[in-house]
C-alpha atoms as a PDB file:
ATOM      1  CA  UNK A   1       0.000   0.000   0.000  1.00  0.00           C
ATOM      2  CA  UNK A   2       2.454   2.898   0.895  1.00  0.00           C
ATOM      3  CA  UNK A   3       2.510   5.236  -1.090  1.00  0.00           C
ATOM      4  CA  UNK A   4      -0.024   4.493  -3.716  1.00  0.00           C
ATOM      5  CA  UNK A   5      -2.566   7.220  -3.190  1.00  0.00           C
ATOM      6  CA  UNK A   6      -4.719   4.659  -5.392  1.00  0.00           C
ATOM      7  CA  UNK A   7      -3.792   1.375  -4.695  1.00  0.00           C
ATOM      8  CA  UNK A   8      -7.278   0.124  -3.966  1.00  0.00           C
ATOM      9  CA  UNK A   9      -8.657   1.285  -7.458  1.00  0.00           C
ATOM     10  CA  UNK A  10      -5.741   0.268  -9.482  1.00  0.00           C
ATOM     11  CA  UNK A  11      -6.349  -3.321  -8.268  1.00  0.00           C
ATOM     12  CA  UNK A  12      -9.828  -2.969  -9.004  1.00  0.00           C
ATOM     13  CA  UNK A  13      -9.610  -2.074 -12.424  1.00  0.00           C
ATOM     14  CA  UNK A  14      -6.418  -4.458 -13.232  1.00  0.00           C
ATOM     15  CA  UNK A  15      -8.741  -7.782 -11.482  1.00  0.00           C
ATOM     16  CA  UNK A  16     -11.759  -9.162 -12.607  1.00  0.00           C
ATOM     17  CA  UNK A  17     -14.771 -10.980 -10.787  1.00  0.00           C
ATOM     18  CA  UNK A  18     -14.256 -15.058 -10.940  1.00  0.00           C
ATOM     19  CA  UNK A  19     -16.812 -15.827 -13.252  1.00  0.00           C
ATOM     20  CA  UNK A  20     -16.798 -18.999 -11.673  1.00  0.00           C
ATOM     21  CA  UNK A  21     -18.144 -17.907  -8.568  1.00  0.00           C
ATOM     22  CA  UNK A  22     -20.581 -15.361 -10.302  1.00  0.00           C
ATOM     23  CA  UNK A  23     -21.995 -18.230 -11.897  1.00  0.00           C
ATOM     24  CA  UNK A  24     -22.070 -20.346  -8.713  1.00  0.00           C
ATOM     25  CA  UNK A  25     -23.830 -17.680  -6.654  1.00  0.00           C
ATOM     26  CA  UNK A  26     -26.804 -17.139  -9.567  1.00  0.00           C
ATOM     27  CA  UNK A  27     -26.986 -20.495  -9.383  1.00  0.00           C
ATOM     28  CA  UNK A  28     -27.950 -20.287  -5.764  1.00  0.00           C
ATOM     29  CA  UNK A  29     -31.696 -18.736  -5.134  1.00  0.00           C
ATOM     30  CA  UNK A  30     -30.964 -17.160  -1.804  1.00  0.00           C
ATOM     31  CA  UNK A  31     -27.732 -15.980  -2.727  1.00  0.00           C
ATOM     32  CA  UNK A  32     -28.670 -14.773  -6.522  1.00  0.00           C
ATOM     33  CA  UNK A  33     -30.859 -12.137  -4.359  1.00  0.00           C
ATOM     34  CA  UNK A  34     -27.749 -10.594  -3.293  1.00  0.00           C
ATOM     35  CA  UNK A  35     -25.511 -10.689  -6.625  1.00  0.00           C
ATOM     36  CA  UNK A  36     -28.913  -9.205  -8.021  1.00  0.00           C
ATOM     37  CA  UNK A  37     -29.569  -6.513  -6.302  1.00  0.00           C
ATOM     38  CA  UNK A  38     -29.027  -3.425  -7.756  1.00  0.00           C
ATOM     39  CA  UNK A  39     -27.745  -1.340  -5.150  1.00  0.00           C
ATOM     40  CA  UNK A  40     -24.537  -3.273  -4.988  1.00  0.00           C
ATOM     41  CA  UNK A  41     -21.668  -4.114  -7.318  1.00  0.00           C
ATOM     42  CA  UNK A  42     -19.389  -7.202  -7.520  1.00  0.00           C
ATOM     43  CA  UNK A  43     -15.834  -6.278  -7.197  1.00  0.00           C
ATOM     44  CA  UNK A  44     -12.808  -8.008  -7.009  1.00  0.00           C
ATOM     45  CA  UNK A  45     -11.789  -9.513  -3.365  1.00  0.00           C
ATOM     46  CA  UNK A  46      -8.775  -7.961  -2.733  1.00  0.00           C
ATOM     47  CA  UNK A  47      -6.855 -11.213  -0.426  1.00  0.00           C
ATOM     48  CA  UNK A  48      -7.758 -13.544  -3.166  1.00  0.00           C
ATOM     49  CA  UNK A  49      -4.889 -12.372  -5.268  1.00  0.00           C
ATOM     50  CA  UNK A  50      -1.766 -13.266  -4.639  1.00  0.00           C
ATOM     51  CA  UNK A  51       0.971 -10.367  -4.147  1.00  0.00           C
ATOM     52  CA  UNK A  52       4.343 -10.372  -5.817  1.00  0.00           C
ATOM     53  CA  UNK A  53       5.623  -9.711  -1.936  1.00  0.00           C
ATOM     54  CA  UNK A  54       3.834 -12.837  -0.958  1.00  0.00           C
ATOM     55  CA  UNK A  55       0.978 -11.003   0.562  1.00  0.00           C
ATOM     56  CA  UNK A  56      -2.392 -12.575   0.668  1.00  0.00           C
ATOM     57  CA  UNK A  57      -1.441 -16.176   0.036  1.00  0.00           C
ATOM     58  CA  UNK A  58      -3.314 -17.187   3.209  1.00  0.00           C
ATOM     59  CA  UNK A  59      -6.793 -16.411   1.271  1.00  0.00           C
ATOM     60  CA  UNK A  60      -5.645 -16.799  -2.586  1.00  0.00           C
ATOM     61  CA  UNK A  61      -4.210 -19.948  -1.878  1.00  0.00           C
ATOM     62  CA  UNK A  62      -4.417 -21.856   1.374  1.00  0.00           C
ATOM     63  CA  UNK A  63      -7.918 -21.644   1.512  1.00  0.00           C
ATOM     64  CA  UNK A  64      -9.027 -21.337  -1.800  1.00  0.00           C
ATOM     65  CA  UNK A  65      -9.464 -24.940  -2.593  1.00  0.00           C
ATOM     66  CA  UNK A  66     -12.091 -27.452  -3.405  1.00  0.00           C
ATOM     67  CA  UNK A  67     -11.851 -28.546   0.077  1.00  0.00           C
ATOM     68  CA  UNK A  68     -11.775 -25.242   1.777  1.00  0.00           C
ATOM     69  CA  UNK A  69     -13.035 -21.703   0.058  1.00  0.00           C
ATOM     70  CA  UNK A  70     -13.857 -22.470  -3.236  1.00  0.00           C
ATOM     71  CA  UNK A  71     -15.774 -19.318  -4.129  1.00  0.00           C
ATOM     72  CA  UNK A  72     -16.015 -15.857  -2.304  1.00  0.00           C
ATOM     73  CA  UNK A  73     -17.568 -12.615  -3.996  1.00  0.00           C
ATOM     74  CA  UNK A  74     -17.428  -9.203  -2.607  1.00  0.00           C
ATOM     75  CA  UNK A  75     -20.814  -6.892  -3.284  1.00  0.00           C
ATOM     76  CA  UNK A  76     -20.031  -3.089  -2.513  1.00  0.00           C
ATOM     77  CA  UNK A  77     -22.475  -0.829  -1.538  1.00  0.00           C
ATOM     78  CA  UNK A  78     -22.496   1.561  -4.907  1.00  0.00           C
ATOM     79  CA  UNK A  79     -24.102   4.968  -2.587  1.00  0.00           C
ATOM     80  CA  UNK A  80     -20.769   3.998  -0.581  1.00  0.00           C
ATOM     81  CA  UNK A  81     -20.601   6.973   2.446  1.00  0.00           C
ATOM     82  CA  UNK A  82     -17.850   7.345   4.352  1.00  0.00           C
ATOM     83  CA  UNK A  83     -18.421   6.801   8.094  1.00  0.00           C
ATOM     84  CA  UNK A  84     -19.159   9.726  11.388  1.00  0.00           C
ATOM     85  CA  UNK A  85     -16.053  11.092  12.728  1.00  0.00           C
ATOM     86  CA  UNK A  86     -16.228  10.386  16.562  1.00  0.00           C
ATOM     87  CA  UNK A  87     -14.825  12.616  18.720  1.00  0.00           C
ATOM     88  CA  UNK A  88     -11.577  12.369  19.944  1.00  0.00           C
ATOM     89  CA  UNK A  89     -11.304   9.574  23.108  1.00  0.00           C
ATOM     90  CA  UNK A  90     -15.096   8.670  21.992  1.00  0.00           C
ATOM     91  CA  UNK A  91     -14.431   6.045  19.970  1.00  0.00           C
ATOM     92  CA  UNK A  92     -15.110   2.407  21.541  1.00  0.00           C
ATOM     93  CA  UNK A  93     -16.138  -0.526  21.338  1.00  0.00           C
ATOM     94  CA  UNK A  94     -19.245  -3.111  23.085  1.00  0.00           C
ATOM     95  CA  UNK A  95     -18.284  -4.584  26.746  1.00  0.00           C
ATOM     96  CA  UNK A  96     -20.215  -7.091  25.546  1.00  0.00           C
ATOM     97  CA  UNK A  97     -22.306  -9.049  22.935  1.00  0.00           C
ATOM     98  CA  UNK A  98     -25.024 -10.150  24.533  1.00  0.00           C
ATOM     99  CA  UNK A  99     -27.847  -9.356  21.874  1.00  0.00           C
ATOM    100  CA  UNK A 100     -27.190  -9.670  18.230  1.00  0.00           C
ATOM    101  CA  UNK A 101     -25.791  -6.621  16.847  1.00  0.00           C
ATOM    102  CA  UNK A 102     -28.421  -3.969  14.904  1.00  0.00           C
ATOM    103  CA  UNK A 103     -27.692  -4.419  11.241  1.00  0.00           C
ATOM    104  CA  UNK A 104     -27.960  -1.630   8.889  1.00  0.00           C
ATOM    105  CA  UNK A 105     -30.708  -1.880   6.181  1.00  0.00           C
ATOM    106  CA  UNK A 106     -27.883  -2.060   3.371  1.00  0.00           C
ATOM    107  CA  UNK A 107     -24.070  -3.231   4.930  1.00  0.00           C
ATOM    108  CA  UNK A 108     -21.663  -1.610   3.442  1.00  0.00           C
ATOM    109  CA  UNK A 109     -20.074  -4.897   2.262  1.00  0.00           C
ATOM    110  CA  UNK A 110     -21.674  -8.044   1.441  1.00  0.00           C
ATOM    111  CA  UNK A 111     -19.285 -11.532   0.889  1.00  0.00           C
ATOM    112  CA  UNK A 112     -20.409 -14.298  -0.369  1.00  0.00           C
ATOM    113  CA  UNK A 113     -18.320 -17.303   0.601  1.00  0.00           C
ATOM    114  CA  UNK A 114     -18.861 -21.314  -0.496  1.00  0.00           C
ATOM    115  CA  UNK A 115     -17.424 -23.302   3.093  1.00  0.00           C
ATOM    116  CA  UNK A 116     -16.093 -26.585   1.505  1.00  0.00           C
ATOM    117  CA  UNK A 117     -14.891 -29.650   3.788  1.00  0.00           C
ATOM    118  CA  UNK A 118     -13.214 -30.535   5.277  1.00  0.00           C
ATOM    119  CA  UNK A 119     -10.363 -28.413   5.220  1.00  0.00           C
ATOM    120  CA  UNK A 120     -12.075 -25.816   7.315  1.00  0.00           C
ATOM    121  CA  UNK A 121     -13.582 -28.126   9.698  1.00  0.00           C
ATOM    122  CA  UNK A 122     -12.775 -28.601  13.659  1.00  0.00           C
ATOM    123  CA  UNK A 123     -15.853 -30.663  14.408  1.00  0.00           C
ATOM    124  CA  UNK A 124     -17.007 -33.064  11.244  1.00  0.00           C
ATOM    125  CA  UNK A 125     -19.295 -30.845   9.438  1.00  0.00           C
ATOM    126  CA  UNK A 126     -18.666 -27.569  11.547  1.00  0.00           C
ATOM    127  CA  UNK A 127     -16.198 -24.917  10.764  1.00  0.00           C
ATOM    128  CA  UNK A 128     -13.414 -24.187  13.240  1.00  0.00           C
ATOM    129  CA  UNK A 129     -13.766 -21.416  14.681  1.00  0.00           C
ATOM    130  CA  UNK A 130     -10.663 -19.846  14.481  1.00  0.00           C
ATOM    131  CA  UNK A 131     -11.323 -20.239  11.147  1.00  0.00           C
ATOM    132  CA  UNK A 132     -14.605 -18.285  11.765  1.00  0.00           C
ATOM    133  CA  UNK A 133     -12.447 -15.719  13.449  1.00  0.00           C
ATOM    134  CA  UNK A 134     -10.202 -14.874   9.996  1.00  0.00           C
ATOM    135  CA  UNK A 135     -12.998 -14.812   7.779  1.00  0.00           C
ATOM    136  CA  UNK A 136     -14.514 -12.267   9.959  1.00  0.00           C
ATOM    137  CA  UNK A 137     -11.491 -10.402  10.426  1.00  0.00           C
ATOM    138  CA  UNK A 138     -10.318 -10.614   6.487  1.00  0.00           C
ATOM    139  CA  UNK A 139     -13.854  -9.573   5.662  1.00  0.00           C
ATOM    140  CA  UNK A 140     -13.690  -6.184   8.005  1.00  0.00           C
ATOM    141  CA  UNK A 141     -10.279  -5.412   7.163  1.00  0.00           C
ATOM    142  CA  UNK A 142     -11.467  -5.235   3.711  1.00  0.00           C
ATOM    143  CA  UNK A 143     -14.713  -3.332   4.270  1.00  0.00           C
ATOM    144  CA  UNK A 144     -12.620  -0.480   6.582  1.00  0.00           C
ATOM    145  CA  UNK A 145      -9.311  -0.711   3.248  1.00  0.00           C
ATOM    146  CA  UNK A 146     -12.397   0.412   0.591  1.00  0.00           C
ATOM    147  CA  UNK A 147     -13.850   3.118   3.259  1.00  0.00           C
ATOM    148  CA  UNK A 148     -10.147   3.919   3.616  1.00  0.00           C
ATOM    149  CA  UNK A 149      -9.557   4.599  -0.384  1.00  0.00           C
ATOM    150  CA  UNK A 150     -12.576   7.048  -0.461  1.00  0.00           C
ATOM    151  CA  UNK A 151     -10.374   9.421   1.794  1.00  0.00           C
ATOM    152  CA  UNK A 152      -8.053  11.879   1.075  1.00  0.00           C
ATOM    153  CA  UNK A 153      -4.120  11.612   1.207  1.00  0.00           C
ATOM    154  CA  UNK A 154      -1.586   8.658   1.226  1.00  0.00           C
ATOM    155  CA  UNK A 155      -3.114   5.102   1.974  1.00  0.00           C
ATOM    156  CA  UNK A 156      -0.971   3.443   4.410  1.00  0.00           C
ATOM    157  CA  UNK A 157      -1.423  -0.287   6.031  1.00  0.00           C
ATOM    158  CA  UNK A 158      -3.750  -0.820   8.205  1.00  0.00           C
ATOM    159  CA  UNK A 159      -3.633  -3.260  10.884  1.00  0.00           C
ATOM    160  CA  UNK A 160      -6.367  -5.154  13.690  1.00  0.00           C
ATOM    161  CA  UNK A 161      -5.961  -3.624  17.077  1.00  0.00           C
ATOM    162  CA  UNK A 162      -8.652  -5.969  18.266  1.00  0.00           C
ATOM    163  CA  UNK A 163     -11.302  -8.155  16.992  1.00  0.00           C
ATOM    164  CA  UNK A 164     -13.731  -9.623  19.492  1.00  0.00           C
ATOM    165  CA  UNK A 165     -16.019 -12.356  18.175  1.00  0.00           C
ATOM    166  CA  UNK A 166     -18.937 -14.247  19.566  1.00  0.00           C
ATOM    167  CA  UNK A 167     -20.220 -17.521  18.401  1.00  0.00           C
ATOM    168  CA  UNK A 168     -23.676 -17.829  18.391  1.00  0.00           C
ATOM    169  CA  UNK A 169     -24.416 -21.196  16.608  1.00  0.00           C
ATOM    170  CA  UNK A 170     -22.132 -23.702  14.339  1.00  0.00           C
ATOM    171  CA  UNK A 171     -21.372 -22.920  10.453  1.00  0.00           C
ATOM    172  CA  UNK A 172     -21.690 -26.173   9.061  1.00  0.00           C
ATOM    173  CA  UNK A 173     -19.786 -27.275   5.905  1.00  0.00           C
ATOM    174  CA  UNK A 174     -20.211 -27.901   3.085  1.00  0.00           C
ATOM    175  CA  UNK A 175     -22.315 -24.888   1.987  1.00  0.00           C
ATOM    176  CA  UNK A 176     -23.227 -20.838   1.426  1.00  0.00           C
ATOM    177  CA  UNK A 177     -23.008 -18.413   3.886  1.00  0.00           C
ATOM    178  CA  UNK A 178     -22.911 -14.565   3.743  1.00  0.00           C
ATOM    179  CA  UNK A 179     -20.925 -12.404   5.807  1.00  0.00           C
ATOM    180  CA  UNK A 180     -22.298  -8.672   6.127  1.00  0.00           C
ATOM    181  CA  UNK A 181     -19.945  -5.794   7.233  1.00  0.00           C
ATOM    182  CA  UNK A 182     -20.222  -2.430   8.105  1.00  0.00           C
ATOM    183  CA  UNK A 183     -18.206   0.472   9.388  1.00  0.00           C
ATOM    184  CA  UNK A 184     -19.430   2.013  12.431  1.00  0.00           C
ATOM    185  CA  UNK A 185     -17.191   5.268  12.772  1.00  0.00           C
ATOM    186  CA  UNK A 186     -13.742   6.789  12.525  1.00  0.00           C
ATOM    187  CA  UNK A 187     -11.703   8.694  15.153  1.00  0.00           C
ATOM    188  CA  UNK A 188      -8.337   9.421  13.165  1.00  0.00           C
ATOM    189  CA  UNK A 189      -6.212   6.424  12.575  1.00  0.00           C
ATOM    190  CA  UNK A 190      -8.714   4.515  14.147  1.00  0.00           C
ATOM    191  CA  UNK A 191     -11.741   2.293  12.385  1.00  0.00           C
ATOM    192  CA  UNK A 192     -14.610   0.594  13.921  1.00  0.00           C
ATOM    193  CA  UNK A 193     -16.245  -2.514  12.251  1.00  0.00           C
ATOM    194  CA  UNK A 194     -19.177  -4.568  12.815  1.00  0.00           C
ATOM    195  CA  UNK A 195     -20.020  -8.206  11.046  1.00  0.00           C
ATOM    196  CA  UNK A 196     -21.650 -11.131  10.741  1.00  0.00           C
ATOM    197  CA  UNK A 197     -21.645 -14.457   9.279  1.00  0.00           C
ATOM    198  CA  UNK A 198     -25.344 -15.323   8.210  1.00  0.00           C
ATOM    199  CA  UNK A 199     -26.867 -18.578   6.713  1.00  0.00           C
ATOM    200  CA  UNK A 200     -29.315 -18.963   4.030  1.00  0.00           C
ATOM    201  CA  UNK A 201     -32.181 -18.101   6.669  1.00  0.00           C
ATOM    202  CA  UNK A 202     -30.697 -14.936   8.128  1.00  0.00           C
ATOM    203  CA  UNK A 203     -29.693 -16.650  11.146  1.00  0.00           C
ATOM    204  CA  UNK A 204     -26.184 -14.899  12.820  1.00  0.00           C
ATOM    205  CA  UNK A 205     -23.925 -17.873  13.299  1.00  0.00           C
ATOM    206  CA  UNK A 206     -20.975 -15.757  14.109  1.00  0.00           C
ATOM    207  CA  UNK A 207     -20.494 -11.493  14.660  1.00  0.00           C
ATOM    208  CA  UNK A 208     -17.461  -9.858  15.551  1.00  0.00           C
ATOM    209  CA  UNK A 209     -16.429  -5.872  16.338  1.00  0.00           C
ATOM    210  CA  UNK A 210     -12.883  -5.052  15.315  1.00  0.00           C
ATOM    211  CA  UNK A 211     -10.795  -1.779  15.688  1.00  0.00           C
ATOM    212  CA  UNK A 212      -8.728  -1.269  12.689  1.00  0.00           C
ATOM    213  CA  UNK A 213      -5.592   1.543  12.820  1.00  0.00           C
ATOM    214  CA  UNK A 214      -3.587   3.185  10.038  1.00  0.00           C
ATOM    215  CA  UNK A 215      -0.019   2.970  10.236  1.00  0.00           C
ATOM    216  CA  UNK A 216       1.526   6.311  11.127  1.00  0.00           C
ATOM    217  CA  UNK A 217       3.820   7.339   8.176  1.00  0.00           C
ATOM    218  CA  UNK A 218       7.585   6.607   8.283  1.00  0.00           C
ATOM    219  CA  UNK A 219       8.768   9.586   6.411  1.00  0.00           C
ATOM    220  CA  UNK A 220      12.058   9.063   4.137  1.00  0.00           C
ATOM    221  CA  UNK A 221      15.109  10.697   5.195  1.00  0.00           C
END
């Protein structure tokens, strides 16, 4: 990222949708009502391409198999606002996650993920749920990097201060799931998330909050 002012819509542009998943995900009724909807777009997922560097190979290649994530699309919000600025020292997170987090009518982000098996199980038929825990916390980290591009100035790496997730019922494999993100607010360097990992009947198997910070700039001497 560095210095690229532009990074986000460079890749973008230079990466196209899989039309293997598009296909997949028409093919699906519940999740065709998502990839149809005209308020979003597909875009490329940025951690399913490998960097030169190396980065990304955790999503682009270690769990982008038959027997793991075969297919994940990203649907952005097209009327995509930036989010409040909080006060300074205002910004924090839930104690607790008792009660299912509020979802906004229209998430900011919408992935679409196929769960094979059973790479990503820890029970037979369940996904682990550490596993659960990096799809939530790749998912964010993208929905805060494309909230991130819309701003002004240099685009530097951002990083998970914290992500705390609750489990509120298995995700079984094999099968669809969506995962729903939003960001909440902004203080500075500092990004609030919220998401979920839903099943076919809207049922929240998994939500997590994360704090997300920018890197403060190393200037060159």
């Amino acid at each position: 990222m560095g210095e690229q002012t532009d990074f986000m819509s460079n890749f973008i542009d230079s990466n196209r949708v899989p039309e293997e998943s598009r296909d997949h995900f028409a093919s699906v009724e519940w999740t065709n009502k998502y990839l149809s909807d005209p308020l979003y777009k597909p875009i490329p997922t940025f951690s399913r391409v490998l960097k030169p560097s190396g980065e990304d190979h955790f999503f682009s290649r270690t769990v982008s198999t038959a027997r793991t994530i075969p297919h994940l699309l990203t649907l952005q919000l097209k009327d995509f606002k930036g989010p409040p600025e909080a006060p300074k020292g205002t910004l924090k997170g839930k104690e607790s996650q008792v009660e299912t987090t509020k979802v906004p009518e229209k998430p900011d982000c919408i992935m679409l993920l196929t769960l094979g098996r059973p790479g990503l199980d820890g029970h037979p038929g369940v996904i682990h749920g550490g596993m659960s825990c990096a799809i939530l916390d790749e998912m964010l980290g993208l929905c805060v990097m494309l909230h991130h591009q819309h701003m002004r100035g240099p685009r530097d790496s951002l990083f998970t201060a914290y992500l705390n997730v609750t489990f509120r019922a298995p995700v079984p494999t094999p099968g669809d799931v969506l995962v729903r993100t939003w960001v909440v607010a902004r203080e500075g360097r500092k990004w609030l998330a919220h998401g979920q990992i839903v099943d076919k009947d809207g049922l929240v198997l998994t939500e997590a909050e994360g704090l997300w910070v920018l890197a403060k700039r190393q200037e060159k001497l």
